[in-house]
C-alpha atoms as a PDB file:
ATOM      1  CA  UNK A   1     -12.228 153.229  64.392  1.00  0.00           C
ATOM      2  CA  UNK A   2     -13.969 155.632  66.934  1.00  0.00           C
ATOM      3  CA  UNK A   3     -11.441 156.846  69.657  1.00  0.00           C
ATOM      4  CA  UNK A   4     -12.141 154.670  72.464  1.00  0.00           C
ATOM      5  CA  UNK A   5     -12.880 151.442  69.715  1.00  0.00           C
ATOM      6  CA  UNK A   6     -12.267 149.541  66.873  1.00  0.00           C
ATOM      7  CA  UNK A   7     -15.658 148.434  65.666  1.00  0.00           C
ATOM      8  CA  UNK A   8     -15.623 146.052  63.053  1.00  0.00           C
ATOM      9  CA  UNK A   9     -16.313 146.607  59.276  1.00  0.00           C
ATOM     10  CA  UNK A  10     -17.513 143.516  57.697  1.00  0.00           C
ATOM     11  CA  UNK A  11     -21.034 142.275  56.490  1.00  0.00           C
ATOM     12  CA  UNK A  12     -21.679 140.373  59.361  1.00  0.00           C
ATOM     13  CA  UNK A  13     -25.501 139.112  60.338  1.00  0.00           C
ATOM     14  CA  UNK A  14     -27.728 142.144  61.957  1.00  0.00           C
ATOM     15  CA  UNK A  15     -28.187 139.932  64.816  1.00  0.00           C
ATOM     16  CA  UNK A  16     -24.592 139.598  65.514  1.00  0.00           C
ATOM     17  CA  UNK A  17     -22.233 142.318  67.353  1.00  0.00           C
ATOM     18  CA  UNK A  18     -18.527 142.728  67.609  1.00  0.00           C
ATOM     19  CA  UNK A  19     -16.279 145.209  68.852  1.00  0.00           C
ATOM     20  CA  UNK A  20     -12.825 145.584  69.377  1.00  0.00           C
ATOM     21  CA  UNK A  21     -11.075 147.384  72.220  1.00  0.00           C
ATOM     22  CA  UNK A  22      -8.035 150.068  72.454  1.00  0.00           C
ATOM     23  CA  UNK A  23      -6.254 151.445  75.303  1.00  0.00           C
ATOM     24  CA  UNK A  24      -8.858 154.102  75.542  1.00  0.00           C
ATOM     25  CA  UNK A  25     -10.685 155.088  77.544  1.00  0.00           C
ATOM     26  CA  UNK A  26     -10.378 152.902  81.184  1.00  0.00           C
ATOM     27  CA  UNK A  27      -8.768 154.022  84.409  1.00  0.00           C
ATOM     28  CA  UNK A  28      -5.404 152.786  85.171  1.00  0.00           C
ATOM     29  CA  UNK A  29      -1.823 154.436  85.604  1.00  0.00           C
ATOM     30  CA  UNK A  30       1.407 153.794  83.457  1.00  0.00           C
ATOM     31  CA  UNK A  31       2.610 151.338  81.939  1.00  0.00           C
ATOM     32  CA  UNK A  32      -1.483 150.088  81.853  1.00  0.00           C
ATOM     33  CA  UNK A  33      -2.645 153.230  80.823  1.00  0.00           C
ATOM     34  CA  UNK A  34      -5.581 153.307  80.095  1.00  0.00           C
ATOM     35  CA  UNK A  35      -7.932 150.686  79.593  1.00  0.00           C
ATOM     36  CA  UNK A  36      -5.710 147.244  80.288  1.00  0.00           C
ATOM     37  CA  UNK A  37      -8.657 144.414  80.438  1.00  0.00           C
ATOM     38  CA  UNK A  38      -5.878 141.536  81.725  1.00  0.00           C
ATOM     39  CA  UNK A  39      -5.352 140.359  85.036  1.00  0.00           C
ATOM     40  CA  UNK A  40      -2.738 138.285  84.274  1.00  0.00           C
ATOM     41  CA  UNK A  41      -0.383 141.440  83.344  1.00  0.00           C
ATOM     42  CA  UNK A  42       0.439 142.493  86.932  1.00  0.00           C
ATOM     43  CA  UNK A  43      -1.884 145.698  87.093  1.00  0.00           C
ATOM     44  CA  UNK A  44      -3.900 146.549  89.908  1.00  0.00           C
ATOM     45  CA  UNK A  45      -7.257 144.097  89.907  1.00  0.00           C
ATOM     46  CA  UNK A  46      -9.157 146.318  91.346  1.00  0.00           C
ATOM     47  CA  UNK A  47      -8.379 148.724  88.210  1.00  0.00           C
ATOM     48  CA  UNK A  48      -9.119 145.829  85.641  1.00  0.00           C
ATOM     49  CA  UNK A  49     -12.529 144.782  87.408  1.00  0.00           C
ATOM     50  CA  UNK A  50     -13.497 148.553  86.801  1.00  0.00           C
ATOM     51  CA  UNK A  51     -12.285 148.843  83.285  1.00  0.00           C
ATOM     52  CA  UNK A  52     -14.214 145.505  82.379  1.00  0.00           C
ATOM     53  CA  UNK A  53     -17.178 147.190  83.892  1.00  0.00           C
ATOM     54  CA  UNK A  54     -16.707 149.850  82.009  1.00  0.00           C
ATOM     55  CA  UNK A  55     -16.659 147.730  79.328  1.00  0.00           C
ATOM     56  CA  UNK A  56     -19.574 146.138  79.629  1.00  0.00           C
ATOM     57  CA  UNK A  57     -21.701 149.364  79.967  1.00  0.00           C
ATOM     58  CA  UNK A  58     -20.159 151.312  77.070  1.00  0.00           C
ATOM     59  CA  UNK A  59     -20.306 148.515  74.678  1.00  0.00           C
ATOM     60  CA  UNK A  60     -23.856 147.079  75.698  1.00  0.00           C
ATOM     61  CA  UNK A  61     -23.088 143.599  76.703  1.00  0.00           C
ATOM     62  CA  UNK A  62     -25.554 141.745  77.348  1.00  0.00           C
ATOM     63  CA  UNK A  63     -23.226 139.778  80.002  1.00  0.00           C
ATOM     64  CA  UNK A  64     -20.065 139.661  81.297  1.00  0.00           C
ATOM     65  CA  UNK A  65     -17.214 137.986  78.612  1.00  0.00           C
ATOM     66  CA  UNK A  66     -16.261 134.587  78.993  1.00  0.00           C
ATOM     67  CA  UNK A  67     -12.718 134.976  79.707  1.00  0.00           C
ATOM     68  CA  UNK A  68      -9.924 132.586  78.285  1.00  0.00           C
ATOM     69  CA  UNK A  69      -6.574 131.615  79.656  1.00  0.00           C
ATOM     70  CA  UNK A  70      -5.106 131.878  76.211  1.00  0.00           C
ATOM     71  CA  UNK A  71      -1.847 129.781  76.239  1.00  0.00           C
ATOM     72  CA  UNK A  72      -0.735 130.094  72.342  1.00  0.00           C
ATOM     73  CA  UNK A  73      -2.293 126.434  71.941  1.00  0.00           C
ATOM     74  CA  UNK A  74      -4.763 124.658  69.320  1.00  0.00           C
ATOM     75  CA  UNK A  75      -7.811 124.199  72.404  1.00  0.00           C
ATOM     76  CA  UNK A  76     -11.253 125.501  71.316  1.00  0.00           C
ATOM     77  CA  UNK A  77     -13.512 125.832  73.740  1.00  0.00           C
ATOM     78  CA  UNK A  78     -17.558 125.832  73.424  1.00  0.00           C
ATOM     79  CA  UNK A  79     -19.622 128.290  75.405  1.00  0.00           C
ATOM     80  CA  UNK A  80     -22.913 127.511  75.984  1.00  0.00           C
ATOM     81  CA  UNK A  81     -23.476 130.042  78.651  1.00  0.00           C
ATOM     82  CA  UNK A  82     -20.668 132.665  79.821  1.00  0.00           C
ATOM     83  CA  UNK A  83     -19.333 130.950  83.483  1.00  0.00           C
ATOM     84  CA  UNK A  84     -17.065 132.657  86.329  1.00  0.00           C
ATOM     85  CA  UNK A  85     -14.676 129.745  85.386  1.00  0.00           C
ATOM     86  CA  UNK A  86     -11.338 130.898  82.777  1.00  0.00           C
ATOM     87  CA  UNK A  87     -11.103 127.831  80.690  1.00  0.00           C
ATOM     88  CA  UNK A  88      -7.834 127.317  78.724  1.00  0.00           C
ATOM     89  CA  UNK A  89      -8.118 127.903  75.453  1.00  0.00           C
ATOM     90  CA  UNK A  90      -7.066 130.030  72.734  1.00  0.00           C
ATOM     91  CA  UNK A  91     -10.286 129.975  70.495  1.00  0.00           C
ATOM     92  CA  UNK A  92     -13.809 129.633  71.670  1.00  0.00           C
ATOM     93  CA  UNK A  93     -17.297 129.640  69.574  1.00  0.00           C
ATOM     94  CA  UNK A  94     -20.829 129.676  70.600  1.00  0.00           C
ATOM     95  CA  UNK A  95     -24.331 129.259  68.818  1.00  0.00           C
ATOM     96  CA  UNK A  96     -26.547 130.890  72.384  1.00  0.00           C
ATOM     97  CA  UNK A  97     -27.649 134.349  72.582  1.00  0.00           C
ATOM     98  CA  UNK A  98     -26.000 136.530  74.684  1.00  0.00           C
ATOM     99  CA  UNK A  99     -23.222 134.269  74.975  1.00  0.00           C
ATOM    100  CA  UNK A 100     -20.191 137.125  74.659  1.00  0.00           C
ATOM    101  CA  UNK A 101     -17.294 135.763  73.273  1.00  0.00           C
ATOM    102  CA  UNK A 102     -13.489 137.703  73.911  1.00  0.00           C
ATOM    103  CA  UNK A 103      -9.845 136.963  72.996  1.00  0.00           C
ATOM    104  CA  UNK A 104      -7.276 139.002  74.730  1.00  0.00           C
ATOM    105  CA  UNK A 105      -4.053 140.432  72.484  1.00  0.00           C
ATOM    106  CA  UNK A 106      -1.400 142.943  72.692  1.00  0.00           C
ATOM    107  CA  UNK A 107       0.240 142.335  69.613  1.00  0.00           C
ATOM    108  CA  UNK A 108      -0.922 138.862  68.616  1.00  0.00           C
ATOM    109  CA  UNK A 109      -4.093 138.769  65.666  1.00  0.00           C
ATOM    110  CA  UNK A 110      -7.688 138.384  66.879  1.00  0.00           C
ATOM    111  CA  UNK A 111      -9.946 136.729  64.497  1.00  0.00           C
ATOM    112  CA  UNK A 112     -13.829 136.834  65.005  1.00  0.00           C
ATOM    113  CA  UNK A 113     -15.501 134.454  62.711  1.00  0.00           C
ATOM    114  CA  UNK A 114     -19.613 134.353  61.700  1.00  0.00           C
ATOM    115  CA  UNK A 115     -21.704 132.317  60.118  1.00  0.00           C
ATOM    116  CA  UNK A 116     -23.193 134.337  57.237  1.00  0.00           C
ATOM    117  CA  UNK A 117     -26.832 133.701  59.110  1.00  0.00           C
ATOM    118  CA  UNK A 118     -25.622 134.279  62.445  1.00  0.00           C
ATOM    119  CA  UNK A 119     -26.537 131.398  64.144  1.00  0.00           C
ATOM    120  CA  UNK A 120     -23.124 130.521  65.151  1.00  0.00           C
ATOM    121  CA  UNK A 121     -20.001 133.080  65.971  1.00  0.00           C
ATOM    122  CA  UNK A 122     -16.351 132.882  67.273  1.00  0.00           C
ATOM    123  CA  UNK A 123     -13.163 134.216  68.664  1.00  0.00           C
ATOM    124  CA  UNK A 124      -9.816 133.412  68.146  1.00  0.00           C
ATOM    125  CA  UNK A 125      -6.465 134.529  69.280  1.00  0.00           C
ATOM    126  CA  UNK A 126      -3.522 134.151  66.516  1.00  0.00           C
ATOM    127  CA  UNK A 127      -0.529 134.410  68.008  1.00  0.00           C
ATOM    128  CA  UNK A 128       2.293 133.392  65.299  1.00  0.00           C
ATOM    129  CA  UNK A 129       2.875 129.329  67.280  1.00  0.00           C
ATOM    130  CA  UNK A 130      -1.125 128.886  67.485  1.00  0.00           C
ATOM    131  CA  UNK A 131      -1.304 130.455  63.680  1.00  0.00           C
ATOM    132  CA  UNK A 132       1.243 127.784  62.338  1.00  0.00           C
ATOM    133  CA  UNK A 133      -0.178 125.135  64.995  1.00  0.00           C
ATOM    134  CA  UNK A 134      -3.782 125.089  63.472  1.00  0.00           C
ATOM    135  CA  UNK A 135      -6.022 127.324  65.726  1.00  0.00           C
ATOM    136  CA  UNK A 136      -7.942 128.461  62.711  1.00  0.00           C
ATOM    137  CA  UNK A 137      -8.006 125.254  61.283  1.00  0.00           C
ATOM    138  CA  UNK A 138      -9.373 123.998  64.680  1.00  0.00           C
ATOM    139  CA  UNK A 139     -11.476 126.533  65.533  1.00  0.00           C
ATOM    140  CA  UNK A 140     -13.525 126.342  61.932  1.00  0.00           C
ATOM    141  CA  UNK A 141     -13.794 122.593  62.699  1.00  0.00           C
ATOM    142  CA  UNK A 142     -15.229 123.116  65.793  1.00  0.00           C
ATOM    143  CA  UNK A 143     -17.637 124.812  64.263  1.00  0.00           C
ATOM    144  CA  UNK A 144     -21.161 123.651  63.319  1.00  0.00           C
ATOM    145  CA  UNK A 145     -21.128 124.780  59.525  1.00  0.00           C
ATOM    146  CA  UNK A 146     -21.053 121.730  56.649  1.00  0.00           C
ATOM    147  CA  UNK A 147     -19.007 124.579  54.556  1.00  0.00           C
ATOM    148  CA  UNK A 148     -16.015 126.793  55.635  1.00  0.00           C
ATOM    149  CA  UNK A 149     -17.374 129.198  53.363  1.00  0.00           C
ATOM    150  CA  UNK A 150     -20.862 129.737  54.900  1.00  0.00           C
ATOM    151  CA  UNK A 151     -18.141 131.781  57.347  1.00  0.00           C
ATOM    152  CA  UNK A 152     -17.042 135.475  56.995  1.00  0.00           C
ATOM    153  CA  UNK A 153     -13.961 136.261  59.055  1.00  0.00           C
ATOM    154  CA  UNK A 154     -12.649 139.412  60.502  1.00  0.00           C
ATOM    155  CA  UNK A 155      -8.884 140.404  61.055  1.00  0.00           C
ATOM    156  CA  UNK A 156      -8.536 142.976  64.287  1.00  0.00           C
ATOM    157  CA  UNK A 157      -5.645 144.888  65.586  1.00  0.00           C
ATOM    158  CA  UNK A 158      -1.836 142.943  65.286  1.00  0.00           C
ATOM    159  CA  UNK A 159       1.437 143.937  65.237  1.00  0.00           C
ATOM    160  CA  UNK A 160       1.827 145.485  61.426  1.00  0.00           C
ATOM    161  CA  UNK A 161       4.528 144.079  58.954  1.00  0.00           C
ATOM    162  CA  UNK A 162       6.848 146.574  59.504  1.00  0.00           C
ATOM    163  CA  UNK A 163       7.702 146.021  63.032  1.00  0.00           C
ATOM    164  CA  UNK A 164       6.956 141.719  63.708  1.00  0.00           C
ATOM    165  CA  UNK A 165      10.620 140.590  63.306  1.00  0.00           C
ATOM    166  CA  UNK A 166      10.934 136.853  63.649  1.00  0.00           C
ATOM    167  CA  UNK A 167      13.912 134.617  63.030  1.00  0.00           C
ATOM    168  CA  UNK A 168      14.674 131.748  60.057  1.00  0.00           C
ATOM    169  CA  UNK A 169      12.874 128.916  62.543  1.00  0.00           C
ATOM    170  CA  UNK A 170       9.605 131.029  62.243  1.00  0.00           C
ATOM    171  CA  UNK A 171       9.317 132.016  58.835  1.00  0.00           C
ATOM    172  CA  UNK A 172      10.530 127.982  58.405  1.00  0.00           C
ATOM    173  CA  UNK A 173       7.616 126.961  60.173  1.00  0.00           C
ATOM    174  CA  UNK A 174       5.072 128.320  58.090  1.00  0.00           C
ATOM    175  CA  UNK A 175       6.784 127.869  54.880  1.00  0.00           C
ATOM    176  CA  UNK A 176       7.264 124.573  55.429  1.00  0.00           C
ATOM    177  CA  UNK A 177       3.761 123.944  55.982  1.00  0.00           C
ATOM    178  CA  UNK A 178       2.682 125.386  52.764  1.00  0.00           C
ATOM    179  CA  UNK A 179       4.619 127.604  50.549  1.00  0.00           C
ATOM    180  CA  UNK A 180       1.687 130.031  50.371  1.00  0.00           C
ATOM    181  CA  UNK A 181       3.319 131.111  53.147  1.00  0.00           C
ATOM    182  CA  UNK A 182       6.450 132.009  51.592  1.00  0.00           C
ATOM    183  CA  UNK A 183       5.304 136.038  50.624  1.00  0.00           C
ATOM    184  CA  UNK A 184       4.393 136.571  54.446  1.00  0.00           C
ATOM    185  CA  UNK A 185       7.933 136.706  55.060  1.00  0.00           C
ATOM    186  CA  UNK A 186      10.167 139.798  53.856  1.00  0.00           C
ATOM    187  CA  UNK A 187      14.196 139.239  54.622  1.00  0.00           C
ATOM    188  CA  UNK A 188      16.000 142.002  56.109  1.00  0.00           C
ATOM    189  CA  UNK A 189      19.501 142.950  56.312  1.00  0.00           C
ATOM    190  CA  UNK A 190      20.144 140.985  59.808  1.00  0.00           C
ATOM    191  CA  UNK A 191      21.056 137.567  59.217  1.00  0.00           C
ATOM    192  CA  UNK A 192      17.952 134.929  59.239  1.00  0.00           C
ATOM    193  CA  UNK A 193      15.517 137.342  60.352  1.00  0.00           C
ATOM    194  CA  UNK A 194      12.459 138.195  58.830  1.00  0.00           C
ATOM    195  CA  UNK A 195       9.986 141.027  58.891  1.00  0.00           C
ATOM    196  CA  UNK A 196       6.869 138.872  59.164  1.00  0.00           C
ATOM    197  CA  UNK A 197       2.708 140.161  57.626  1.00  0.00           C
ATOM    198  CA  UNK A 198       0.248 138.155  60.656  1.00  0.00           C
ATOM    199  CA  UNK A 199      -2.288 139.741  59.100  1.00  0.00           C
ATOM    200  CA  UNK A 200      -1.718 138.244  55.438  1.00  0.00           C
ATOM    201  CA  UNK A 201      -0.706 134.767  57.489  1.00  0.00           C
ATOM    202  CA  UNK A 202      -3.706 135.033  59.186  1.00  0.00           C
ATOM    203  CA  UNK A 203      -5.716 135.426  55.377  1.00  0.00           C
ATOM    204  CA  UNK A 204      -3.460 132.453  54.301  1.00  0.00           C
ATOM    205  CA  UNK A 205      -5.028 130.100  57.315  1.00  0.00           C
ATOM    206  CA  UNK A 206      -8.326 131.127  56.647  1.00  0.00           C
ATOM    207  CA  UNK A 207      -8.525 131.038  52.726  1.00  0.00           C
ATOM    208  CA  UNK A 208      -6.862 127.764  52.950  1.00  0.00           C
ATOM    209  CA  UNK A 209      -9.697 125.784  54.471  1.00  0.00           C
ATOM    210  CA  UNK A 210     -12.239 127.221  52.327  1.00  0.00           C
ATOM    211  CA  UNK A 211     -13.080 130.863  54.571  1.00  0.00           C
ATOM    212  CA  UNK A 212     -12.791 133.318  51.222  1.00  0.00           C
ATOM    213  CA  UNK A 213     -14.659 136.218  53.205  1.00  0.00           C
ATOM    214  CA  UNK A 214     -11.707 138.472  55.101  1.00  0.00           C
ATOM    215  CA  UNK A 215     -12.240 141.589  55.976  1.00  0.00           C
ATOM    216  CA  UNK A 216     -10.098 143.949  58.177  1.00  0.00           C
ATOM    217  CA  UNK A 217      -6.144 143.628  59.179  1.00  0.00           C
ATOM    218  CA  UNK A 218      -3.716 146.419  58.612  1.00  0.00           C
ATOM    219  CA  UNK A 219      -4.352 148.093  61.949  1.00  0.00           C
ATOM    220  CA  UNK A 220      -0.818 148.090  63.716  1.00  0.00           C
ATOM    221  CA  UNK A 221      -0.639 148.049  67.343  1.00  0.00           C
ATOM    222  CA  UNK A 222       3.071 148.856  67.775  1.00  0.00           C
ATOM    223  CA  UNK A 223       2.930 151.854  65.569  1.00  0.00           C
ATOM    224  CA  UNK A 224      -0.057 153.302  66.964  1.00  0.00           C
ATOM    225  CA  UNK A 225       1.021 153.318  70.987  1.00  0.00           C
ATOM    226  CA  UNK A 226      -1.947 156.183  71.563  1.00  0.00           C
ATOM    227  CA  UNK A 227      -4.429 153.655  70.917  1.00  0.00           C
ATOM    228  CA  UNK A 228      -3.075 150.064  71.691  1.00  0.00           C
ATOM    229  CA  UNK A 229      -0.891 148.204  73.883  1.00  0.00           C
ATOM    230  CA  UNK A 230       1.754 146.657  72.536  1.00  0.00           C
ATOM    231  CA  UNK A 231       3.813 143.742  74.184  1.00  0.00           C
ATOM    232  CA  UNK A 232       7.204 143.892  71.619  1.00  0.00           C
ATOM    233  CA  UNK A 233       6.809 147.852  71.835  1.00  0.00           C
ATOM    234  CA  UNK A 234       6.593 147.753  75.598  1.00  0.00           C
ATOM    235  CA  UNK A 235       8.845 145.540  76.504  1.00  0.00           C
ATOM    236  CA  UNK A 236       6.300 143.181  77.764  1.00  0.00           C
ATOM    237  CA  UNK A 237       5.068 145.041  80.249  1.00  0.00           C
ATOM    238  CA  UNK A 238       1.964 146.429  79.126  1.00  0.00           C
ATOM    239  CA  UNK A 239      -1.761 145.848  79.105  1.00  0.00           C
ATOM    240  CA  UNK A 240      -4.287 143.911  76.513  1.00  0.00           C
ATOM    241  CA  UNK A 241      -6.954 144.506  73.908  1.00  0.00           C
ATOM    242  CA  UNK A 242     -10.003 142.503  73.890  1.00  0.00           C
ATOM    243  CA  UNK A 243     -11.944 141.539  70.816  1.00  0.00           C
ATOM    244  CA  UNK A 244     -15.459 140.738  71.868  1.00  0.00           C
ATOM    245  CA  UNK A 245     -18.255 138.738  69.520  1.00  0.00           C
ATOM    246  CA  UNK A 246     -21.721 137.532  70.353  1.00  0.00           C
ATOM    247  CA  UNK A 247     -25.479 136.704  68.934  1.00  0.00           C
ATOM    248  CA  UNK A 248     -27.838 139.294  70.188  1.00  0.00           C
ATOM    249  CA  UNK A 249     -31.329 137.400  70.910  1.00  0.00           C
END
């Protein structure tokens, strides 16, 4: 991690880029400080159309993102070239160039996903009810690959294990799906609730159908509140992160 961003470690394709953002370095005030990229927080727009500027020139973009309205759904939407329209979705893929691909989260897990020859790339957003709904499972079936494991995944910034406290109904959820589930989960001394790993339910998804390449995960966003926003942390009133993927032509 530089100061200002998280850039991916994982052997993914020379033509494809990825980058992850913090809460450095941006313009806006408290509690958006710095670099909120959301306008759907309640910060000043004006402020987020000149940190996603900013954005754009510091990371080298070859476009503006395609933006989702990420709703903690299953949708996975296909970009075939980046539009002023914010489709709702919480997973979208692309095989274009220059097509830049971004999930928003403040706590929830952003997976990027790439095909190990880099023709085709996506971005997820793994919040614990899309995690334990399918949105990996949907997103890798969107995907034109004939095997899961021609894929290499990537786990970005979440809310660590120490700090995600869910209740019985969401460690039930997952553990009833599968009980490979059943180590995310560590019990605490509160009745029915659960200190809960996203980023080793997030691994669980993936290796599941087939995806054995993970790399990243363990970067916390409540613990570190210099670098990222964090919507338990804060209360929920806070800005995002954006995890950003796309082919360079």
């Amino acid at each position: 991690m530089t100061d200002n961003y998280v850039v991916p470690q994982w052997p993914a394709p020379s033509n494809v880029h990825s980058v992850s953002t913090t809460r450095l370095p941006g313009v806006g005030e408290i509690p958006f400080d710095r670099f909120n990229l959301g306008t759907h927080v309640g910060d000043n727009q004006k402020v987020v159309t000149e940190n996603r500027a900013l954005l754009r020139s510091e990371c080298g973009l070859p476009g503006p993102p395609q933006w989702l309205n990420q709703v903690h759904g299953i949708d996975v939407q296909y970009v075939a070239q980046v539009t002023d329209s914010v489709p709702t979705a919480d997973a979208a893929w692309t095989d274009q160039p220059n097509c830049v691909l971004s999930v928003m989260t403040a706590d929830c897990l952003p997976v990027l996903l790439s095909s190990r020859t880099g023709s085709c790339v996506a971005a997820l957003h793994g919040g614990w009810r899309g995690l334990v709904g399918g949105i990996v499972e949907a997103t890798v079936d969107a995907m034109p690959i004939d095997n899961p494991d021609d894929l290499i995944a990537w786990l970005g910034p979440a809310i660590g294990p120490q700090h995600f406290e869910v209740g019985a109904e969401v460690r039930s959820a997952f553990t009833d799906k599968s009980e490979k589930f059943n180590h995310c989960f560590v019990a605490t001394e509160k009745p029915d609730k659960y200190l809960a790993d996203i980023f080793e339910i997030g691994r669980q998804c993936l290796l599941a159908i087939g995806v054995k390449s993970v790399f990243g995960g363990g970067v916390c966003t409540f613990q570190e509140k210099t670098h990222f926003f964090s919507h338990r942390r804060d209360a929920g009133k806070t800005g995002r992160m954006a995890s950003l993927i796309w082919i360079k032509q």
